[in-house]
PDB file of N, CA and C in Angstrom:
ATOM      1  N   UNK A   1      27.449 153.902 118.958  1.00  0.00           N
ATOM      2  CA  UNK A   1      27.513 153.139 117.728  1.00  0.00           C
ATOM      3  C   UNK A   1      27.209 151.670 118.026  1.00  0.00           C
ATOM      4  N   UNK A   2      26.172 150.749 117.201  1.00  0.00           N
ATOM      5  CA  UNK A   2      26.222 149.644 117.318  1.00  0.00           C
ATOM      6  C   UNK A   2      27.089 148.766 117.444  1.00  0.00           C
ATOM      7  N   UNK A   3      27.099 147.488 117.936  1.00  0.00           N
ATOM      8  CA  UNK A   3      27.917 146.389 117.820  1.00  0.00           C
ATOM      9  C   UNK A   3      27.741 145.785 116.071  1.00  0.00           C
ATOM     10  N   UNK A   4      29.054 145.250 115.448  1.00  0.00           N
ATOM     11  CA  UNK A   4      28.775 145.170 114.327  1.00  0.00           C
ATOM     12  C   UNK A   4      28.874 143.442 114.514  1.00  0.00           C
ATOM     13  N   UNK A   5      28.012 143.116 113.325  1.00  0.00           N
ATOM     14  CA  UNK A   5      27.613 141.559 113.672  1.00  0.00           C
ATOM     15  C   UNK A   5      29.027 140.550 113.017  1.00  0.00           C
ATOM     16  N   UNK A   6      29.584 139.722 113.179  1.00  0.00           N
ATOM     17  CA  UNK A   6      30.411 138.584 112.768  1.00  0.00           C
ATOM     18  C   UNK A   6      29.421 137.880 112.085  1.00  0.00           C
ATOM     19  N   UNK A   7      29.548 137.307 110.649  1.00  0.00           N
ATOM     20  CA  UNK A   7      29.562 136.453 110.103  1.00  0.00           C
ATOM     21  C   UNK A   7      29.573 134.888 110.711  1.00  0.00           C
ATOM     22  N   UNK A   8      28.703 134.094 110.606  1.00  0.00           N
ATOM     23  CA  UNK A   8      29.430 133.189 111.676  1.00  0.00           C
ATOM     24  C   UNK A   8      29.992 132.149 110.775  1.00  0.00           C
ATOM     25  N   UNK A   9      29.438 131.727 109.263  1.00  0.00           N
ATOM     26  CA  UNK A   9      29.986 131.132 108.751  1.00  0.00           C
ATOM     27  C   UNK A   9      30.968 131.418 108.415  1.00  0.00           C
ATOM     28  N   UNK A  10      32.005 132.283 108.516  1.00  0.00           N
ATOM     29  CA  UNK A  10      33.293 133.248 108.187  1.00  0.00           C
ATOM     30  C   UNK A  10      34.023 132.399 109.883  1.00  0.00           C
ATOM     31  N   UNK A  11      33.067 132.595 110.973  1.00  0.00           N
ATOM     32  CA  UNK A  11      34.183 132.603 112.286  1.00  0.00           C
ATOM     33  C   UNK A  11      34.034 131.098 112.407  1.00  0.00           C
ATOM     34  N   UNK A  12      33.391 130.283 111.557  1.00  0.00           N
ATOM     35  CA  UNK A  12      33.344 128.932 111.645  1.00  0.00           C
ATOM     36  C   UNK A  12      34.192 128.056 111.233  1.00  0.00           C
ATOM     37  N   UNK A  13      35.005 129.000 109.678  1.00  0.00           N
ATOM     38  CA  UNK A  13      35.868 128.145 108.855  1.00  0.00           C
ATOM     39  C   UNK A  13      37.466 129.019 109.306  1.00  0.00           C
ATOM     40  N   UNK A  14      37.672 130.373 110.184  1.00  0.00           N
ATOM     41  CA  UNK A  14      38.685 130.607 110.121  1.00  0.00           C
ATOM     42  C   UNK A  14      38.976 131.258 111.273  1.00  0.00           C
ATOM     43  N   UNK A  15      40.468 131.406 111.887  1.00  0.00           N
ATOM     44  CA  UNK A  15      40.592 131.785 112.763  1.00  0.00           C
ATOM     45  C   UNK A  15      41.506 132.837 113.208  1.00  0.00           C
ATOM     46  N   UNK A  16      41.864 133.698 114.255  1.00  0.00           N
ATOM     47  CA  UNK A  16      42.848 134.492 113.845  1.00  0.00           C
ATOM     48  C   UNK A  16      43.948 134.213 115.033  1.00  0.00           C
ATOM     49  N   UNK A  17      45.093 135.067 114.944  1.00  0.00           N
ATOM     50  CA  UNK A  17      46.035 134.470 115.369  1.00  0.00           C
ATOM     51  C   UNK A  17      46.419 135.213 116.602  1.00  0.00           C
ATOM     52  N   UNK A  18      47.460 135.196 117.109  1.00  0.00           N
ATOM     53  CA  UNK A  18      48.039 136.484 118.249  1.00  0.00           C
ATOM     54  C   UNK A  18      48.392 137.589 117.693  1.00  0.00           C
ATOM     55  N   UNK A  19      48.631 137.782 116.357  1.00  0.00           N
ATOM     56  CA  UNK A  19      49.100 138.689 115.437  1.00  0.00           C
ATOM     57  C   UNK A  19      47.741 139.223 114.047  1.00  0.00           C
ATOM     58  N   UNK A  20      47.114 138.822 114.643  1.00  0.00           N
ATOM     59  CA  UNK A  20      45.881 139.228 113.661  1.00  0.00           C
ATOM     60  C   UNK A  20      46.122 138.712 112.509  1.00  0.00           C
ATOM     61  N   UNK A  21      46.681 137.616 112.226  1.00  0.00           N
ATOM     62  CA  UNK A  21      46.924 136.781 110.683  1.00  0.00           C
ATOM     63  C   UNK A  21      45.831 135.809 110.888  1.00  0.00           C
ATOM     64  N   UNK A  22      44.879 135.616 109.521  1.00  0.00           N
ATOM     65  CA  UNK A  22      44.153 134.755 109.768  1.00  0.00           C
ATOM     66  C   UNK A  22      44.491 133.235 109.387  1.00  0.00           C
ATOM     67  N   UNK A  23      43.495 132.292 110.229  1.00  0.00           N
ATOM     68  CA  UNK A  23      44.337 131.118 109.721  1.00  0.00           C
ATOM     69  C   UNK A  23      43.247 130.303 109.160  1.00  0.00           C
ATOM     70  N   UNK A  24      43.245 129.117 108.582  1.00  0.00           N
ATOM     71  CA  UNK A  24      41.936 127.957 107.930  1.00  0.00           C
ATOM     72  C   UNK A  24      42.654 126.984 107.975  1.00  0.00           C
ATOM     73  N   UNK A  25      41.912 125.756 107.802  1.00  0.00           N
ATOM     74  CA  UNK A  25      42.355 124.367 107.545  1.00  0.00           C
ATOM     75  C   UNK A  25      41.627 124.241 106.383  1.00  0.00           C
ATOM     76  N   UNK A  26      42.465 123.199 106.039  1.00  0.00           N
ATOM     77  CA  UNK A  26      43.009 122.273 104.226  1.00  0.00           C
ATOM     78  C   UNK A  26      41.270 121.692 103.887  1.00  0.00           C
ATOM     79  N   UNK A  27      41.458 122.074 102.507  1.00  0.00           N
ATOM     80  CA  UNK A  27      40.301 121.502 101.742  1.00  0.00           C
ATOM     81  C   UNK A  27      40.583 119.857 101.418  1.00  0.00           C
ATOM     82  N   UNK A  28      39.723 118.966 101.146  1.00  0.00           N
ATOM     83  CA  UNK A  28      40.070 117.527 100.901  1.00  0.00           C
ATOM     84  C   UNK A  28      40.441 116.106 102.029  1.00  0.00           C
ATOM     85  N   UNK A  29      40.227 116.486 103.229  1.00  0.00           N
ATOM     86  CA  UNK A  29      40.586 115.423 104.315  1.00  0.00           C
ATOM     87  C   UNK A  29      39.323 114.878 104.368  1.00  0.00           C
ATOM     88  N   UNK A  30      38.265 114.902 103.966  1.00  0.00           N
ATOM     89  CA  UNK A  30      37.249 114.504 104.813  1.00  0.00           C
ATOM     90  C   UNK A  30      36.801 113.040 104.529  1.00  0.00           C
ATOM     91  N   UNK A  31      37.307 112.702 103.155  1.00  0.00           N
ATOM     92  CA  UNK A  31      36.425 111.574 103.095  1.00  0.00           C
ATOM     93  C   UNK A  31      37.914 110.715 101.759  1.00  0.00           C
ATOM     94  N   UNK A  32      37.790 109.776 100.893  1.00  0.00           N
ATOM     95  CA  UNK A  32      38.223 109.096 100.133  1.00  0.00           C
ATOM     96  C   UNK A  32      40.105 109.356 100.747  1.00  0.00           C
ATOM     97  N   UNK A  33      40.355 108.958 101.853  1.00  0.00           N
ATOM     98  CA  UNK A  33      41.586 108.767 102.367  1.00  0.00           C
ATOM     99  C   UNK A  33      42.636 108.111 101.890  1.00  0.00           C
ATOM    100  N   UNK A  34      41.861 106.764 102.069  1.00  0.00           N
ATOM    101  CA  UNK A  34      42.924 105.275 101.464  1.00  0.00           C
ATOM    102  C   UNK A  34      43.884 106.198 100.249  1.00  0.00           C
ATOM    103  N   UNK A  35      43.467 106.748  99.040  1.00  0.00           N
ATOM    104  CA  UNK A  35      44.046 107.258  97.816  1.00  0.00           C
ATOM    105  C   UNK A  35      44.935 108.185  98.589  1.00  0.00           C
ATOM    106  N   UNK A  36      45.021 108.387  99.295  1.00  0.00           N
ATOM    107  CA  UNK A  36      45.983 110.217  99.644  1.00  0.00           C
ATOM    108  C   UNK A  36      46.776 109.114 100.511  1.00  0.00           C
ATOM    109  N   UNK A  37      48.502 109.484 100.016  1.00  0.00           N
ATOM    110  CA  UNK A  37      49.278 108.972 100.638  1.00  0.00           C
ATOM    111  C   UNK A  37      49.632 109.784 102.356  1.00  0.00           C
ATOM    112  N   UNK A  38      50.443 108.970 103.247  1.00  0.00           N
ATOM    113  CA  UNK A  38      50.486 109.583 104.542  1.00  0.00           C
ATOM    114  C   UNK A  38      51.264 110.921 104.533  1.00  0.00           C
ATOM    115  N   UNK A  39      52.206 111.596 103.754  1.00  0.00           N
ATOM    116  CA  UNK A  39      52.482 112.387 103.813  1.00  0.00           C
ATOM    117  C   UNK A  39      51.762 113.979 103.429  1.00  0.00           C
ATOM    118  N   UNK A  40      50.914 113.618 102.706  1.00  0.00           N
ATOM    119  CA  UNK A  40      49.221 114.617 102.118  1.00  0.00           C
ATOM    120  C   UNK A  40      48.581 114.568 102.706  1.00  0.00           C
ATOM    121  N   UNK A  41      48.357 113.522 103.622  1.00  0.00           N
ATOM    122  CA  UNK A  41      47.492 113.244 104.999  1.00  0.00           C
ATOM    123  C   UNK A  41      47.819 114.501 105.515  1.00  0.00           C
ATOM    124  N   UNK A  42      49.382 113.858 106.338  1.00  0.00           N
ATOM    125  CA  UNK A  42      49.528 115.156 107.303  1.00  0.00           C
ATOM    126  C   UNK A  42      49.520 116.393 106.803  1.00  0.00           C
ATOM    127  N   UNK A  43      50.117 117.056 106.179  1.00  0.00           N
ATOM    128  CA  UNK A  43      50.107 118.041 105.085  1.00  0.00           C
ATOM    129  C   UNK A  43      48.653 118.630 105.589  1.00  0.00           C
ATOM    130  N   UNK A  44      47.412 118.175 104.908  1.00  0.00           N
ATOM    131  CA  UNK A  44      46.396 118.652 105.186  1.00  0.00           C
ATOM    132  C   UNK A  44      45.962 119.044 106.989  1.00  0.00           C
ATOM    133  N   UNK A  45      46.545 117.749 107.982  1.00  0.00           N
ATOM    134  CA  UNK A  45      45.873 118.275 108.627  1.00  0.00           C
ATOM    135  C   UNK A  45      46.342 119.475 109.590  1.00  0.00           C
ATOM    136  N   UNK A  46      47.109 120.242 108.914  1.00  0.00           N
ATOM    137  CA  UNK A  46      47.897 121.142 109.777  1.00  0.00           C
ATOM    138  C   UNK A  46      47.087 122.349 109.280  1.00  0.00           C
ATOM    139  N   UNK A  47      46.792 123.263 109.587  1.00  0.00           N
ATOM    140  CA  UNK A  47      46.465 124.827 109.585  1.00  0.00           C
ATOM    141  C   UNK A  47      47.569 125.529 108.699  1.00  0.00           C
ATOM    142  N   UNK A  48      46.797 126.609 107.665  1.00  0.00           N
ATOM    143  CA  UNK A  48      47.522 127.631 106.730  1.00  0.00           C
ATOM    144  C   UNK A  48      46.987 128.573 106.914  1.00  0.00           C
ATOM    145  N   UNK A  49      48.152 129.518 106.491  1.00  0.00           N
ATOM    146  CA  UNK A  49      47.604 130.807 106.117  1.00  0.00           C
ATOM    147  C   UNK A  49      46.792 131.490 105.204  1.00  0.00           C
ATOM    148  N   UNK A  50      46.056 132.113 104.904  1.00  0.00           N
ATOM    149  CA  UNK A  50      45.539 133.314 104.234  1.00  0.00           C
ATOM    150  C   UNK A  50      46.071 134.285 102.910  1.00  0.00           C
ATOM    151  N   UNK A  51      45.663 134.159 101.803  1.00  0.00           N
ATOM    152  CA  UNK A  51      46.441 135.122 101.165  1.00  0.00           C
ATOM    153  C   UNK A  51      45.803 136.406 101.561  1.00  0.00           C
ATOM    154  N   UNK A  52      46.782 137.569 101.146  1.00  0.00           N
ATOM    155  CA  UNK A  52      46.435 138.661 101.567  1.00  0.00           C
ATOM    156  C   UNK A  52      45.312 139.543 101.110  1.00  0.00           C
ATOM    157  N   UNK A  53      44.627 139.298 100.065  1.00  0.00           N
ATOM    158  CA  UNK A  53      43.608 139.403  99.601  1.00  0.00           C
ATOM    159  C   UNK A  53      42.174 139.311 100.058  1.00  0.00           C
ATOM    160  N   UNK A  54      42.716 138.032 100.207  1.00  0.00           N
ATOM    161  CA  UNK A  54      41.484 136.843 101.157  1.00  0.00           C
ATOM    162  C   UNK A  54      41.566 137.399 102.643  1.00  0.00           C
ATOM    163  N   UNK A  55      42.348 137.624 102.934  1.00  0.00           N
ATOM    164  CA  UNK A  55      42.504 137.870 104.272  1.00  0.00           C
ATOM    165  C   UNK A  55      41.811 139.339 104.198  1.00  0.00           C
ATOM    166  N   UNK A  56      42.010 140.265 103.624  1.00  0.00           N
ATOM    167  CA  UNK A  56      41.396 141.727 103.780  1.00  0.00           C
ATOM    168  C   UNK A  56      39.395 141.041 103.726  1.00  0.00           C
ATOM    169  N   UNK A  57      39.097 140.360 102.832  1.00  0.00           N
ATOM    170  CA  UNK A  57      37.395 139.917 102.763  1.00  0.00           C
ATOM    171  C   UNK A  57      37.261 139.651 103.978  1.00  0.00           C
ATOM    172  N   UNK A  58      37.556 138.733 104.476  1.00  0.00           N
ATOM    173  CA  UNK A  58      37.644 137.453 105.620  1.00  0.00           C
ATOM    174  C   UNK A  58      37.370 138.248 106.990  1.00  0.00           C
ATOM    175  N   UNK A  59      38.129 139.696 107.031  1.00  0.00           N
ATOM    176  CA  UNK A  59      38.102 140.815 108.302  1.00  0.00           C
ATOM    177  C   UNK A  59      37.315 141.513 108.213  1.00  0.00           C
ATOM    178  N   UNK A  60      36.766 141.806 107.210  1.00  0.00           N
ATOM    179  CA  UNK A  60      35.439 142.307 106.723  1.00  0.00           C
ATOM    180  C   UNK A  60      34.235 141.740 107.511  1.00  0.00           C
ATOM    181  N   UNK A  61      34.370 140.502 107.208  1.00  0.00           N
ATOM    182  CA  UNK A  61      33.311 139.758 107.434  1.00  0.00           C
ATOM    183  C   UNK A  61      33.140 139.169 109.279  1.00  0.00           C
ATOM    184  N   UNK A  62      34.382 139.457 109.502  1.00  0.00           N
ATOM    185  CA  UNK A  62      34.467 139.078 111.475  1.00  0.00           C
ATOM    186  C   UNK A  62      35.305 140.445 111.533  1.00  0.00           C
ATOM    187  N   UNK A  63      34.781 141.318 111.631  1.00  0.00           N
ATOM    188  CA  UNK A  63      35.343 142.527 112.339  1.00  0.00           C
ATOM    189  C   UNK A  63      36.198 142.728 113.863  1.00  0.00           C
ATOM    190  N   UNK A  64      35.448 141.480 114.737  1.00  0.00           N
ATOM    191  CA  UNK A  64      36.209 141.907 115.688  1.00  0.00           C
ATOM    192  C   UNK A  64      37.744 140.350 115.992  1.00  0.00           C
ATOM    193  N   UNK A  65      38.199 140.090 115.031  1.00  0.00           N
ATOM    194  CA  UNK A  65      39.527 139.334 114.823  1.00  0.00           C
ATOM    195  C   UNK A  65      40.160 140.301 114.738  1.00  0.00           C
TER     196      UNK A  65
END
């Protein structure tokens, strides 16, 4: 049986864990800062989880996570 291909824009934006939970980082850090107070700062720059939904597409798309 073939090797099945990964998505790479899928293995670009997310990652998986020791437990096969996938993970992403926060929409909105990239640019107009000054306005976002320091506590939304950090907030964003920490890593979240996946809803479970999203997460079933997401494995789809990188099979071998």
């Amino acid at each position: 049986m073939p090797k099945l291909k990964t998505k790479k824009g899928v293995a670009k934006r997310f990652r998986c864990t020791g437990k096969n939970k996938v993970k992403r980082d926060h929409a909105c850090k990239g640019h107009l800062k000054q306005a976002k107070n320091a506590k939304r700062k950090r907030k964003l720059s920490r890593p979240t989880g996946v809803t479970v939904t999203a997460e079933k597409m997401i494995k789809a798309l990188m099979p071998y996570c």
